[in-house]
C-alpha atoms as a PDB file:
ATOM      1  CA  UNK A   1      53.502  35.034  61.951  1.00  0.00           C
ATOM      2  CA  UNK A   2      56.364  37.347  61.036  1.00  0.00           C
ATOM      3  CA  UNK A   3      56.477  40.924  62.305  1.00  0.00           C
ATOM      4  CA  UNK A   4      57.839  43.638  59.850  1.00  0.00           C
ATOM      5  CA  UNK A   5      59.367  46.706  60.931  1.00  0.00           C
ATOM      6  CA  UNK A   6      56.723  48.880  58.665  1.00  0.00           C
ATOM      7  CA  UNK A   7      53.485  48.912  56.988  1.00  0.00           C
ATOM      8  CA  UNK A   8      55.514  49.804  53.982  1.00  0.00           C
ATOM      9  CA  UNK A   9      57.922  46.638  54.335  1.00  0.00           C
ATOM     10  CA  UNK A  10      54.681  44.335  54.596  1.00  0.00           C
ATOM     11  CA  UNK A  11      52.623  46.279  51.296  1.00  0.00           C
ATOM     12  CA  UNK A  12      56.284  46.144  49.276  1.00  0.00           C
ATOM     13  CA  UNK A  13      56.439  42.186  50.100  1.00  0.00           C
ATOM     14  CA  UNK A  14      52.637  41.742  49.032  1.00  0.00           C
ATOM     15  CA  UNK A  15      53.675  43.974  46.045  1.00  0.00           C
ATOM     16  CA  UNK A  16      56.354  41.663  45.080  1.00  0.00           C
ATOM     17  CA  UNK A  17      54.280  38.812  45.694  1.00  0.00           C
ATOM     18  CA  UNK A  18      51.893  39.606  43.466  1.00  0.00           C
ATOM     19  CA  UNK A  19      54.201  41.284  40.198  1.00  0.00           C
ATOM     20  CA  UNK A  20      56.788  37.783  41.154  1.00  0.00           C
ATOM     21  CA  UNK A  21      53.400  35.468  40.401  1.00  0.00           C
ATOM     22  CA  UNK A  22      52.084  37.852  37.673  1.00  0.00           C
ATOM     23  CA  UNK A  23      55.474  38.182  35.793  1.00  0.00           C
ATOM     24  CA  UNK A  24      56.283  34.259  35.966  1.00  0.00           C
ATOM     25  CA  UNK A  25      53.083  33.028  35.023  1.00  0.00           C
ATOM     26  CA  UNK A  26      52.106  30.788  32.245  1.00  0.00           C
ATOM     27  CA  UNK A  27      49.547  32.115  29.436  1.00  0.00           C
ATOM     28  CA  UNK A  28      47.200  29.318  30.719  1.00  0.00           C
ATOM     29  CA  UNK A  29      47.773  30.793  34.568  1.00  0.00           C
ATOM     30  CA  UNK A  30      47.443  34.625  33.642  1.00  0.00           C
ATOM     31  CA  UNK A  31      45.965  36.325  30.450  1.00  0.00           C
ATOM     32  CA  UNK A  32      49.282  37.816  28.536  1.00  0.00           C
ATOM     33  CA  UNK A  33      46.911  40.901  28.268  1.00  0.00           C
ATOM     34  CA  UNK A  34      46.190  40.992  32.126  1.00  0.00           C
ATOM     35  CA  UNK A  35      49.397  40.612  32.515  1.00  0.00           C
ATOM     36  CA  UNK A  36      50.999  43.576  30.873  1.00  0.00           C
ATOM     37  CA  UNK A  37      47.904  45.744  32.642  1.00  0.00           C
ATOM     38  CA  UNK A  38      48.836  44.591  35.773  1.00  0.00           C
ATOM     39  CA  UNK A  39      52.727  45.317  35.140  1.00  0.00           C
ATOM     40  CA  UNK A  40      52.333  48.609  33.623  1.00  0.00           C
ATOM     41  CA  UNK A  41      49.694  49.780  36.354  1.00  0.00           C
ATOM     42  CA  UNK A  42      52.059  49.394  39.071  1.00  0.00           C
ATOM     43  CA  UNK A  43      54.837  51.090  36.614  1.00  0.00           C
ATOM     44  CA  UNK A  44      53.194  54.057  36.163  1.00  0.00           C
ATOM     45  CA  UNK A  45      51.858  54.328  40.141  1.00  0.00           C
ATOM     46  CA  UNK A  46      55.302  53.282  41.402  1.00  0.00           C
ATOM     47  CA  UNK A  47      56.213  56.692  38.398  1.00  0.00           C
ATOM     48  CA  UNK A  48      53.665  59.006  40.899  1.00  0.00           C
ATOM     49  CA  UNK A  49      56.051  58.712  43.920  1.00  0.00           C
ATOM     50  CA  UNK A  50      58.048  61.426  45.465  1.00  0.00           C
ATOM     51  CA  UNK A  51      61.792  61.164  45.291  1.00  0.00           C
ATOM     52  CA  UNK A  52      61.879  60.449  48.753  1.00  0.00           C
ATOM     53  CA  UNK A  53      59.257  57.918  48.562  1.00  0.00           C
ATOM     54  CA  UNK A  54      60.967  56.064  45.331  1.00  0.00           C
ATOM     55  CA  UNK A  55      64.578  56.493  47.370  1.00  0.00           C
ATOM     56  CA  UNK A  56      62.188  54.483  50.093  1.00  0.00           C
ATOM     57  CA  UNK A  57      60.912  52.158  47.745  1.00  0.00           C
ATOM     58  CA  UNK A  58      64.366  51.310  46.192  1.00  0.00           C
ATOM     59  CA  UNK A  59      66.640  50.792  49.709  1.00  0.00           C
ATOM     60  CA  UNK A  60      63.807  48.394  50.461  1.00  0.00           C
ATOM     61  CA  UNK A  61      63.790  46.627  47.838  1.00  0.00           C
ATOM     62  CA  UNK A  62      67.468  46.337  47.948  1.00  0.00           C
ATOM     63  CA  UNK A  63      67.204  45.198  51.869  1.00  0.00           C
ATOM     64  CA  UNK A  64      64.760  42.688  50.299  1.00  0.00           C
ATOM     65  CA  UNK A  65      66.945  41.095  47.618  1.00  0.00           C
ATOM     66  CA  UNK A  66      70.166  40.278  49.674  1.00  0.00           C
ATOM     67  CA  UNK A  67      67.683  38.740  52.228  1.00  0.00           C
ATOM     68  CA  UNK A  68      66.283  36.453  49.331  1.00  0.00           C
ATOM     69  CA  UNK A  69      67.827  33.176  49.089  1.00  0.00           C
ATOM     70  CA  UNK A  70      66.171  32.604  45.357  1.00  0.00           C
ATOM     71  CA  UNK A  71      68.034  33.251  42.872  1.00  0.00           C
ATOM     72  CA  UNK A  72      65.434  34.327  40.612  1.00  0.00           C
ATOM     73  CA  UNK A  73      63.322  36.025  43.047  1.00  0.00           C
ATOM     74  CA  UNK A  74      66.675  38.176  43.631  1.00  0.00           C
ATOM     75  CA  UNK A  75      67.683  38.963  40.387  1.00  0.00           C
ATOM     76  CA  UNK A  76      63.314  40.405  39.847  1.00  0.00           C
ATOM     77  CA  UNK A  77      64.004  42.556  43.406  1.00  0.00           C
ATOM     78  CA  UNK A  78      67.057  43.781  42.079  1.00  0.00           C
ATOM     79  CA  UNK A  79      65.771  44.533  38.611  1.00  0.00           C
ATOM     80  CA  UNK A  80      62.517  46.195  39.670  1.00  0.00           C
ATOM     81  CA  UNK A  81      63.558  49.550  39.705  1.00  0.00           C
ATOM     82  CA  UNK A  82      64.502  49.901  36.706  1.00  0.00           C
ATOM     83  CA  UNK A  83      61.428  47.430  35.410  1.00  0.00           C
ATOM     84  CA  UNK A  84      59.044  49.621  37.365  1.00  0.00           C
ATOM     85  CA  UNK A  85      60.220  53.056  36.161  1.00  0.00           C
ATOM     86  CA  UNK A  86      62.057  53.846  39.699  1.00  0.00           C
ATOM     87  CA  UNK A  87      65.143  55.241  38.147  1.00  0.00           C
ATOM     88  CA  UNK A  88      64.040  57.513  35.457  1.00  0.00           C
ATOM     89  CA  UNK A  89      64.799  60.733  37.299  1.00  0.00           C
ATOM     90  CA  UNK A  90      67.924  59.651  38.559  1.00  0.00           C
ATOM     91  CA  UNK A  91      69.708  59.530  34.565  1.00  0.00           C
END
């Protein structure tokens, strides 16, 4: 069982998780439709946060992606905030 340092590590990784299956799935896995609800929910909660909690959100996710030793995976950590509406304050 791992141990993470926060309840807001472990609820990121789920969140991952489930955007990492949801964005890579096949039409026959995932409804296209679903999909884009799904993606686009989290988009506009992820918009609600504070600007500390998004500055949270986006060192973790950064911690996250130079731990990941997939490629892929990597490059979707290091694009989500910017996918996910993270950075529109900071232009």
């Amino acid at each position: 069982m791992s141990v993470y340092p926060s309840l807001t590590h472990v609820l990121t990784e789920a969140l991952v998780d489930v955007l990492w299956f949801v964005e890579g799935s096949e039409d026959e896995q995932v409804d296209p439709d679903d999909a884009v609800k799904v993606l686009e929910g989290v988009a506009h909660l992820v918009s609600k946060l504070s600007s500390d909690q998004r500055g949270e959100l986006i060192d973790l996710l950064g911690t996250m992606a130079e731990a990941e030793a997939d490629p892929a995976r990597r490059e979707f950590l290091e694009g989500f905030p910017e996918n996910f509406g993270l950075l529109e304050d900071a232009a």
